[in-house]
Every structure is written in structure tokens, then in C-alpha cells.
N, C-alpha and C. Protein backbone atom coordinates (compact mmCIF):
# COMPACT_ATOMS: atom_id res chain seq x y z
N UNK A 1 -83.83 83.89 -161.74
CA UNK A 1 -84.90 83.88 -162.71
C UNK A 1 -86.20 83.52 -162.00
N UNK A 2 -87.55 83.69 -162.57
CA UNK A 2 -88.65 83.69 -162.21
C UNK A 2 -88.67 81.99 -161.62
N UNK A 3 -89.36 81.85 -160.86
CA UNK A 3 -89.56 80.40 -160.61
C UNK A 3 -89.74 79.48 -161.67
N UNK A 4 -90.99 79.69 -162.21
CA UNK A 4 -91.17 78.79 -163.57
C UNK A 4 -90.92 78.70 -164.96
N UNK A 5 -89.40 79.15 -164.68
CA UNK A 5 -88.87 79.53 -165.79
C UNK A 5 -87.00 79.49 -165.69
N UNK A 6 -86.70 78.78 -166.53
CA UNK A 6 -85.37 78.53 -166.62
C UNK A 6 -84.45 78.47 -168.12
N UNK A 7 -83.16 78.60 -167.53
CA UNK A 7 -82.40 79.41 -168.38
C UNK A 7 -82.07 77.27 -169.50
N UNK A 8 -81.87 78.01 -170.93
CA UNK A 8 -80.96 77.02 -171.31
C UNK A 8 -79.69 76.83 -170.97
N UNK A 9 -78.61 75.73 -170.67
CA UNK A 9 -77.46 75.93 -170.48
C UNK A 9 -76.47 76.78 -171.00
N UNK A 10 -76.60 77.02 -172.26
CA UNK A 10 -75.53 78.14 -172.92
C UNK A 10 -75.66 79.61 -172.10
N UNK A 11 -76.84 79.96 -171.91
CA UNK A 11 -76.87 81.04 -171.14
C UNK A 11 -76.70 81.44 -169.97
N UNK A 12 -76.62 80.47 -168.94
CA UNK A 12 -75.29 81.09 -167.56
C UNK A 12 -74.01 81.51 -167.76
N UNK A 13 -73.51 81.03 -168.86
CA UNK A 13 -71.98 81.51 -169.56
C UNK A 13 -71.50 82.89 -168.94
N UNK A 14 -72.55 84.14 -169.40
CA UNK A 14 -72.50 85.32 -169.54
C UNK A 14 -72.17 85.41 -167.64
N UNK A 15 -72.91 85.56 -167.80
CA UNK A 15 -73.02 85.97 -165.70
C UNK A 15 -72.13 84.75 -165.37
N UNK A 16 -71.35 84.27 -165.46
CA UNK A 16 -69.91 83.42 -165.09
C UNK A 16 -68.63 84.20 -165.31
N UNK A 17 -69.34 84.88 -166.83
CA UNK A 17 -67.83 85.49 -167.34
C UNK A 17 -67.63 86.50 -166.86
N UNK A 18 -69.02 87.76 -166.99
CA UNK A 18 -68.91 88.74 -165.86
C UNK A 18 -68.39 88.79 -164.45
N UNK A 19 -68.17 87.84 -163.95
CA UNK A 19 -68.53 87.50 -162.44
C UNK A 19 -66.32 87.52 -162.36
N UNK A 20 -66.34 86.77 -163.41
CA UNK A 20 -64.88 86.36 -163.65
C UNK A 20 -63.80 87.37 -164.62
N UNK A 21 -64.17 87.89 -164.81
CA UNK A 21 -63.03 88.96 -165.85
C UNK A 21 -62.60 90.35 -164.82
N UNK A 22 -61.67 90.28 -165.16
CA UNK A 22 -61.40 91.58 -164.21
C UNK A 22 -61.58 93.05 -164.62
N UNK A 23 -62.19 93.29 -165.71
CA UNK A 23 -62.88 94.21 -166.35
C UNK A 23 -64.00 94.56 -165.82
N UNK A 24 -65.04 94.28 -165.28
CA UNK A 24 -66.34 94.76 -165.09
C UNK A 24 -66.81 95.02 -165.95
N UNK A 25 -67.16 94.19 -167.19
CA UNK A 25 -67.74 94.49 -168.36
C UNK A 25 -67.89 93.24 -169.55
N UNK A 26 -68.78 92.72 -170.36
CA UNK A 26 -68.98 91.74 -170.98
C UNK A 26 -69.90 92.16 -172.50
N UNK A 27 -69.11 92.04 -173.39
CA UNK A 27 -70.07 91.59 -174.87
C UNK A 27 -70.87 90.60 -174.90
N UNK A 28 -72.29 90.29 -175.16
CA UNK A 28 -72.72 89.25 -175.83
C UNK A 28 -72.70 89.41 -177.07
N UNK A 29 -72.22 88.69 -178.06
CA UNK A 29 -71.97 88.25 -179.41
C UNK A 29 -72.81 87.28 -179.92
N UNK A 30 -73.85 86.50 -178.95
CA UNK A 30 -74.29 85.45 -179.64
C UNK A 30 -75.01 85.76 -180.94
N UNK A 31 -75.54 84.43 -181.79
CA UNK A 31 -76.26 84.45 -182.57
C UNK A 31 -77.89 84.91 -182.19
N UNK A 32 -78.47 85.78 -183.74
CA UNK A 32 -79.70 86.02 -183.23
C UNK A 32 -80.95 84.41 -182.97
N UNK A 33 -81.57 84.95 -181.96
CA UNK A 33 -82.71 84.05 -181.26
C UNK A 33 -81.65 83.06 -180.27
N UNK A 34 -80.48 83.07 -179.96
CA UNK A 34 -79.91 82.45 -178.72
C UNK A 34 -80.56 82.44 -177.37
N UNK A 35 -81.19 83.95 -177.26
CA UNK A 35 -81.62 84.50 -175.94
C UNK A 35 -80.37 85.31 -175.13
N UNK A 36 -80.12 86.04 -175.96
CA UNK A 36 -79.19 86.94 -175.43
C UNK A 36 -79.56 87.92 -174.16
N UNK A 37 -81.31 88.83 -174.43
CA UNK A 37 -81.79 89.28 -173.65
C UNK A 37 -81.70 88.56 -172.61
N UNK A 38 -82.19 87.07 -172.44
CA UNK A 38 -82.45 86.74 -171.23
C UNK A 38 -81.26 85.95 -170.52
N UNK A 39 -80.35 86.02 -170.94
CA UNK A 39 -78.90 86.23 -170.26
C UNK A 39 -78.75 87.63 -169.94
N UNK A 40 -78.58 88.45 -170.44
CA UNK A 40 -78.71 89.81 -169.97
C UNK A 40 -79.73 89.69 -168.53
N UNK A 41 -80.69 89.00 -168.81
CA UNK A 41 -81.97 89.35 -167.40
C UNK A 41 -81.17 88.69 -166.33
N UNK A 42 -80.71 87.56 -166.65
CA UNK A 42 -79.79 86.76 -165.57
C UNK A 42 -79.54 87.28 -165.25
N UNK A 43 -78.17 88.13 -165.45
CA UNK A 43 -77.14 88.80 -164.42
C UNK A 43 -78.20 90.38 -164.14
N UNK A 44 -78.88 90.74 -164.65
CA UNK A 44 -79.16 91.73 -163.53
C UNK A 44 -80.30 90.87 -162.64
N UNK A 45 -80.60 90.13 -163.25
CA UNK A 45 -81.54 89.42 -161.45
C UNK A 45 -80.45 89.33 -160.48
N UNK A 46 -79.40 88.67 -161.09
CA UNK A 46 -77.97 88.18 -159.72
C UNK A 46 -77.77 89.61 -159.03
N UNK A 47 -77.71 90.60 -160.19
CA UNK A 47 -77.15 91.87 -159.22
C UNK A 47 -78.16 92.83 -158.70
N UNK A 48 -78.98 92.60 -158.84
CA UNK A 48 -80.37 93.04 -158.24
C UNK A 48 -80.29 91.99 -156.48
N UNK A 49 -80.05 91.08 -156.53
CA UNK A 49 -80.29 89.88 -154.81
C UNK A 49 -79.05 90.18 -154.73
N UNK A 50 -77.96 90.74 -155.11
CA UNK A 50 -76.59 90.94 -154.60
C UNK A 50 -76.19 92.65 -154.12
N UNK A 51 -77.09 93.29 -154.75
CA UNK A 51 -76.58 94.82 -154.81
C UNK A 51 -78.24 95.87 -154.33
N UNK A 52 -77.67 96.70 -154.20
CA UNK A 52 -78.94 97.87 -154.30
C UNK A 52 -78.64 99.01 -154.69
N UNK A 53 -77.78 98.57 -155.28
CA UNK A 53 -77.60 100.14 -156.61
C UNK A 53 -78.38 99.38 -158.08
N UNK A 54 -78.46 100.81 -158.77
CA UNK A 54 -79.66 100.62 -159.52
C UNK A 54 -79.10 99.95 -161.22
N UNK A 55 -80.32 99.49 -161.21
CA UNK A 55 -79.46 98.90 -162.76
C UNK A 55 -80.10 100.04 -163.98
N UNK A 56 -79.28 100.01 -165.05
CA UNK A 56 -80.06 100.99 -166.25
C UNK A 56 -79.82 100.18 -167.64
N UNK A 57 -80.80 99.37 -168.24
CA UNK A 57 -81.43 98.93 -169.45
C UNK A 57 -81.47 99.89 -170.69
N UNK A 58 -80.41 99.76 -171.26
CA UNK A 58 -80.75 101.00 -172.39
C UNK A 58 -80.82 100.76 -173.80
N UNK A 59 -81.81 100.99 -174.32
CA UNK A 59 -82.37 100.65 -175.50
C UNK A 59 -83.10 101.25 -176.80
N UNK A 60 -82.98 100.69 -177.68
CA UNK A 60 -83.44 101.20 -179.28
C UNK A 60 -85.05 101.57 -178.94
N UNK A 61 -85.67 102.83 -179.08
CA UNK A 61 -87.40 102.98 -178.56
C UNK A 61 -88.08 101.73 -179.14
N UNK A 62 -87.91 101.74 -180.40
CA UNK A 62 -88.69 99.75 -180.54
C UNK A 62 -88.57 99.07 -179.90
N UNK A 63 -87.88 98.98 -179.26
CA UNK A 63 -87.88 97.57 -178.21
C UNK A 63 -88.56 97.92 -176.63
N UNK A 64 -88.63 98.74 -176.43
CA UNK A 64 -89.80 99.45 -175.24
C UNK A 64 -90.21 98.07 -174.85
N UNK A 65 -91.89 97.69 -175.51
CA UNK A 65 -92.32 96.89 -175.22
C UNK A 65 -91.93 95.28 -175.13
N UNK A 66 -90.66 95.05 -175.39
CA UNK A 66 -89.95 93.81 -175.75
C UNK A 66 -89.36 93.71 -173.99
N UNK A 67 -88.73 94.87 -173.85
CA UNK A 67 -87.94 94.60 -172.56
C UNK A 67 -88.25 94.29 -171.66
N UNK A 68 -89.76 95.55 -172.03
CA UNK A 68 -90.93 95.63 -170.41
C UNK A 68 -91.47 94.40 -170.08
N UNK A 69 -91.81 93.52 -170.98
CA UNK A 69 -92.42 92.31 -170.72
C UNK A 69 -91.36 91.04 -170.41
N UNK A 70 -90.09 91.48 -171.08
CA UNK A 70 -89.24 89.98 -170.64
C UNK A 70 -88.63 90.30 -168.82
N UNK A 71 -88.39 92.18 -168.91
CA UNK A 71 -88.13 92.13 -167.42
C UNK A 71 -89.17 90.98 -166.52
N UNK A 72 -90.19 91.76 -166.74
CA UNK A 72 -91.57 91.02 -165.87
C UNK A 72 -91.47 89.72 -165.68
N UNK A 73 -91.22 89.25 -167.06
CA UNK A 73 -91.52 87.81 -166.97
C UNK A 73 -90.11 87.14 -166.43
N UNK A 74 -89.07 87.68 -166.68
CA UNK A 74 -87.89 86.91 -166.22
C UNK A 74 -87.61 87.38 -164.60
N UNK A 75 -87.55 88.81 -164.29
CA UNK A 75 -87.01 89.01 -162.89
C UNK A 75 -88.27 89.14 -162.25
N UNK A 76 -89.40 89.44 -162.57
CA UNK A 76 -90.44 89.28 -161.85
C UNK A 76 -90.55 90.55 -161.33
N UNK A 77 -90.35 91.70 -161.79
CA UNK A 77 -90.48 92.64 -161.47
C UNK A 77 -90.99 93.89 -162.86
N UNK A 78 -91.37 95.33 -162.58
CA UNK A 78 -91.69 96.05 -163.27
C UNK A 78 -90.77 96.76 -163.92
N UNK A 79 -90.07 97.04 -164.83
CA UNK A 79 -89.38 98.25 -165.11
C UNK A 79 -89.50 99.49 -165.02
N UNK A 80 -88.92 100.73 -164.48
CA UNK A 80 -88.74 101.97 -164.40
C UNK A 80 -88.52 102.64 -165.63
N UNK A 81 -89.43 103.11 -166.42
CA UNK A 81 -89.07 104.04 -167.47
C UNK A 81 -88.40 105.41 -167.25
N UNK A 82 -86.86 105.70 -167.47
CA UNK A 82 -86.24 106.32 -167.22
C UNK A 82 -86.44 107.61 -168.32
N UNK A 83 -86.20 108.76 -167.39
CA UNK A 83 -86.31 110.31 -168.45
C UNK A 83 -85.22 111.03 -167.94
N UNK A 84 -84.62 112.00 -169.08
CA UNK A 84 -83.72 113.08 -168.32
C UNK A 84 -84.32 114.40 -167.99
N UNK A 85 -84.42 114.87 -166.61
CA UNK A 85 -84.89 115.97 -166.12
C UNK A 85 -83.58 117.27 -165.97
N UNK A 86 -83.71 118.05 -166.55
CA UNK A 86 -82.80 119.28 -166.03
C UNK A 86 -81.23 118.94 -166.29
N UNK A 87 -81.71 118.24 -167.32
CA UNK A 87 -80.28 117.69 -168.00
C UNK A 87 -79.56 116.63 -166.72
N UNK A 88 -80.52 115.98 -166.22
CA UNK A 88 -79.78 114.73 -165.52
C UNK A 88 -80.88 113.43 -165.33
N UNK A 89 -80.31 112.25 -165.76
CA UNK A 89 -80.60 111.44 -166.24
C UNK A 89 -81.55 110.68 -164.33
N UNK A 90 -83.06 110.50 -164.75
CA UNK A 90 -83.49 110.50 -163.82
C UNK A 90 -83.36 108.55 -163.38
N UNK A 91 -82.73 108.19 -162.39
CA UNK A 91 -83.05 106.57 -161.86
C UNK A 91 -83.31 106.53 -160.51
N UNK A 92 -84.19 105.09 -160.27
CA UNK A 92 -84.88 104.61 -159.60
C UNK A 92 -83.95 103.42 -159.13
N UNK A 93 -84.33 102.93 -157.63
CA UNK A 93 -84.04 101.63 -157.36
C UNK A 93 -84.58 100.94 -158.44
N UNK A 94 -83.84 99.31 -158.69
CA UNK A 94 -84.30 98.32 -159.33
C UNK A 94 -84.01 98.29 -160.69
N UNK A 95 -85.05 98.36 -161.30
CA UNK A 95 -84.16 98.12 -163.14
C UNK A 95 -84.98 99.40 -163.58
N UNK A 96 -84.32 100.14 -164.23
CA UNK A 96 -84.89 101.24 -165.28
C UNK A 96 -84.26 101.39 -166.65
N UNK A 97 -85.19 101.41 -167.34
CA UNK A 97 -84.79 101.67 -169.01
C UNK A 97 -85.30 102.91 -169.61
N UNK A 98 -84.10 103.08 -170.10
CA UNK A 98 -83.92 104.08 -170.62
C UNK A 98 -83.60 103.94 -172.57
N UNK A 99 -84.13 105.30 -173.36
CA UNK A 99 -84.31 104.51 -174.68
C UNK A 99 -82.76 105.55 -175.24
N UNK A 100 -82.40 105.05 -176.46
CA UNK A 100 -81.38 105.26 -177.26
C UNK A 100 -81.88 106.48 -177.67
N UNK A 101 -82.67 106.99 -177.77
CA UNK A 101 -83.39 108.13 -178.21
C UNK A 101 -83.08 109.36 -177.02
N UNK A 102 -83.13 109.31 -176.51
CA UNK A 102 -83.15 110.19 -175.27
C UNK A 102 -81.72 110.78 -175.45
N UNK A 103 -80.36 109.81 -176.18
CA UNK A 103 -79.16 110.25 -176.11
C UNK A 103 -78.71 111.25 -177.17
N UNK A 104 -79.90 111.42 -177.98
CA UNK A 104 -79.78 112.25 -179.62
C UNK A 104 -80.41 113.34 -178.99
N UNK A 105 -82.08 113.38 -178.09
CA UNK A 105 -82.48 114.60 -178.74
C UNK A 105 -82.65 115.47 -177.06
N UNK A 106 -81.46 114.90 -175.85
CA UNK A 106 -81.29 115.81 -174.74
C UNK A 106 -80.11 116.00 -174.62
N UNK A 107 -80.02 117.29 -173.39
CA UNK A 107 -79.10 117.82 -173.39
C UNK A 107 -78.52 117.40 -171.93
N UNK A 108 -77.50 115.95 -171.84
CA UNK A 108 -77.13 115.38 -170.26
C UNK A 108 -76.31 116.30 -169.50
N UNK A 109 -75.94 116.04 -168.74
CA UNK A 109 -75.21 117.37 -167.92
C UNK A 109 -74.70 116.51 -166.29
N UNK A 110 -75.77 115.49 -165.46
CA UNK A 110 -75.43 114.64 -164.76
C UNK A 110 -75.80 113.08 -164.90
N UNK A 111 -74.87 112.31 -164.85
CA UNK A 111 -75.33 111.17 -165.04
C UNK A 111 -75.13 110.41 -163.14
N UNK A 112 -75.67 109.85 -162.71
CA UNK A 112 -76.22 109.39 -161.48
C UNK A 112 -75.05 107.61 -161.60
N UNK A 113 -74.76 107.73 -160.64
CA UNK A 113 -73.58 105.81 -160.48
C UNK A 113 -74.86 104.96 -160.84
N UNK A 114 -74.15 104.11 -161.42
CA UNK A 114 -75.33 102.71 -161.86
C UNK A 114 -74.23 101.67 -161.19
N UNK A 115 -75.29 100.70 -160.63
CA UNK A 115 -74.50 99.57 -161.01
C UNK A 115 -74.36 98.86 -161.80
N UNK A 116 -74.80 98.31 -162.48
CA UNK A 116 -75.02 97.59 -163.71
C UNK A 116 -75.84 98.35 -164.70
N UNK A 117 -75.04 98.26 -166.51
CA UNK A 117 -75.35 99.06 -167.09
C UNK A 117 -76.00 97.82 -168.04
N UNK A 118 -76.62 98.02 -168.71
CA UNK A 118 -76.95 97.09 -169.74
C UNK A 118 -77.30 97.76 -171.23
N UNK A 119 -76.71 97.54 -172.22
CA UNK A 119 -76.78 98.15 -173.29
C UNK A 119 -77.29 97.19 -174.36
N UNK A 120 -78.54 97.57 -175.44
CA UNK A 120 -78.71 96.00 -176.23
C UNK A 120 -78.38 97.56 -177.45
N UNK A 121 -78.36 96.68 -178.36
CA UNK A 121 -77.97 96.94 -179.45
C UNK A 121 -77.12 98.24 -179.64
N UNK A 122 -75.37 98.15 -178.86
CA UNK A 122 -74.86 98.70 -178.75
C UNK A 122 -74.06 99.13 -180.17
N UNK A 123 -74.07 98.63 -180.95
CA UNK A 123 -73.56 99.39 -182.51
C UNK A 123 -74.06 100.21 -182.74
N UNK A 124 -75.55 100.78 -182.35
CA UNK A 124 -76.00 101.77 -182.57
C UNK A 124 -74.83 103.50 -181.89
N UNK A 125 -73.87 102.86 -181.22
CA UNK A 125 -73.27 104.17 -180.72
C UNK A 125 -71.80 103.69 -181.42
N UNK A 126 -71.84 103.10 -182.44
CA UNK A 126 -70.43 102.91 -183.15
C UNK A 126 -69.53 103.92 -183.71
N UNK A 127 -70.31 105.09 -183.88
CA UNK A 127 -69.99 106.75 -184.24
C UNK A 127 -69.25 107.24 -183.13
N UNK A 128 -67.99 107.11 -182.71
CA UNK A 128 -67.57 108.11 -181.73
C UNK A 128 -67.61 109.45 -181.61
N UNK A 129 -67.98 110.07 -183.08
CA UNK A 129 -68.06 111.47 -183.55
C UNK A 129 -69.62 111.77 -182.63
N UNK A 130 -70.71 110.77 -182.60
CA UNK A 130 -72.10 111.17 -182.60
C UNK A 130 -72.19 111.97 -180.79
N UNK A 131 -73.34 112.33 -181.24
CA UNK A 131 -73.91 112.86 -179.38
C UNK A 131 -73.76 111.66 -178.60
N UNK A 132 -74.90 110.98 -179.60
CA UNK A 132 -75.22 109.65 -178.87
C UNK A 132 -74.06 108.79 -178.04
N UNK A 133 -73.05 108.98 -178.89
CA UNK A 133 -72.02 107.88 -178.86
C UNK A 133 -71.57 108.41 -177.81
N UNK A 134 -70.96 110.04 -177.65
CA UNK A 134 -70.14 110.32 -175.99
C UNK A 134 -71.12 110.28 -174.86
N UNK A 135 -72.49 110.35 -175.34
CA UNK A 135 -73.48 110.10 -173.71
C UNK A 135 -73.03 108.75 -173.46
N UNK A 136 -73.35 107.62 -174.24
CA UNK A 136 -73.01 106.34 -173.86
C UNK A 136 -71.72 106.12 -173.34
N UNK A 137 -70.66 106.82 -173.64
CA UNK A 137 -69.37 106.73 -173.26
C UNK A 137 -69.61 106.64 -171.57
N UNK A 138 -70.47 107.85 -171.90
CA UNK A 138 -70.34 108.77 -170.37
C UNK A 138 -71.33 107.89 -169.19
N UNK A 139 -71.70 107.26 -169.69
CA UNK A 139 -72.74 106.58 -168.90
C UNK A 139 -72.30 105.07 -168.56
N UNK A 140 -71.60 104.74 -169.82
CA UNK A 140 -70.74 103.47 -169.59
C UNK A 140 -69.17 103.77 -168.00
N UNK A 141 -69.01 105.70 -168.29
CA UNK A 141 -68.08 105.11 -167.24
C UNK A 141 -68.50 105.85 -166.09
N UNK A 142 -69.89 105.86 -165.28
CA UNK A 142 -70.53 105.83 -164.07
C UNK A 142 -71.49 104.81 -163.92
N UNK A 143 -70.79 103.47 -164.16
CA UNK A 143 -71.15 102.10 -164.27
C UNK A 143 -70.19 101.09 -163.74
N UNK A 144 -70.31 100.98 -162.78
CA UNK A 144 -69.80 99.79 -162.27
C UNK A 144 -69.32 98.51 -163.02
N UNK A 145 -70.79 98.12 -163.67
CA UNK A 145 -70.41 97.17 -164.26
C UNK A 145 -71.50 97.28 -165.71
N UNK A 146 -70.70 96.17 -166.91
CA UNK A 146 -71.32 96.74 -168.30
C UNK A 146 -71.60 95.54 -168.87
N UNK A 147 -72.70 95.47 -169.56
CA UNK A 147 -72.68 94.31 -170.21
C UNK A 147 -73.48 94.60 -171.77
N UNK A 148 -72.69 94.32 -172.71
CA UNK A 148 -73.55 95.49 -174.30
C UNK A 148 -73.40 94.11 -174.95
């Protein structure tokens, strides 16, 4: 985390449990205003100083400006606004987000290895029937690791 800025205790939990399950993959369930996001920022700061494969942030378009600023402020870095070009999902070193929107109204075709996937408001793909729902499938499994 950013220097001047630190986590409450409940929130190392997450990046313990990840670190520890033999799944490669973690729910946060907490209650709203816990700071779920910024447990989420935790472990991709850890796997950002541990890894150099890319992380992908994927999110409801409202929250755009929510992410962009807690990335900043928590890992100290910029986010990559992610697009799909030519039906393949375009990423960058470092953290890129990508919106929930993008999974309704394109047509994917390659999805690129992530290392760490990060999904916030993953009920939104609770439809296994939807588009949305098999891109996320599909993206959840050229992911190393998952955390929704």
C-alpha cells in the first residue's frame, strides 16, 4: 500500500487467504463500507512487487471513476483503461480496467493470460445464459488468479 496509508486489520485477511487456498481464487463477502475495494488493492499491489503479468480490474461503467482514484491512491499508480480491439481484449503491463459493459455490447474472440483477475460486483454475471456471463467465464479461466 501507498506509504501514508494503511490497511485496517480485518483487511489483510483477503491476501492471506488468497495466498493460502489452493484454488487460486477468493470471494469477498464483506459487509458494505468494510473496504472491500481496498483489500482487493492489497493483493494486487502484492502481485504487482511479486509478478509482471498483468492484472485486469473489471467493473460496472459507474464505478470508472471510483477505481481510478482508489488505484492511485492505494497502489500509487495509474490505471490502464482497457478496450477490445478486433475482438481481443486489449492489456497493458500493470493494472488495467476494464468495464462490465464491454462484455454485452463486443464481440471477444481472444482473451490475453492475466495474472490476477479482479472482478467487483460480480452478481452482475449471475445469468449463465447471458453474453456477459460466458465472457466472464472466459476471462475468469485465462486468469491465474481470481478474486470477485
Amino acid at each position: 500500500m501507498s506509504d501514508n496509508l494503511s490497511l485496517m486489520p480485518h483487511q489483510h485477511i483477503h491476501l492471506w487467504k488468497l495466498t493460502n487456498t489452493p484454488y487460486n481464487g477468493i470471494a469477498i463477502f464483506d459487509d458494505v463500507g468494510t473496504g472491500k475495494t481496498i483489500s482487493a488493492l492489497n493483493i494486487v499491489k502484492q502481485h504487482l512487487a511479486n509478478n509482471d503479468s498483468p492484472v485486469l480490474i473489471l467493473i460496472p461503467p459507474a464505478l470508472f471513476d471510483k477505481w481510478g482514484s482508489e488505484v492511485k491512491k492505494w497502489c500509487g499508480l495509474s490505471p490502464k483503461f482497457s478496450s477490445v480491439v478486433n475482438g481481443e481484449i486489449q492489456l497493458r503491463d500493470g493494472i488495467n480496467i476494464l468495464s462490465h459493459g464491454i462484455l454485452q455490447s463486443q464481440n471477444i474472440s481472444s482473451i490475453p493470460d492475466i495474472g490476477l483477475l479482479v472482478i467487483d460486483e460480480a452478481h452482475h454475471f449471475r445469468n449463465p445464459d447471458t453474453i456477459s456471463s460466458k465472457y466472464a467465464m472466459e476471462i475468469c479461466r485465462s486468469s491465474f488468479r481470481r478474486v470477485i
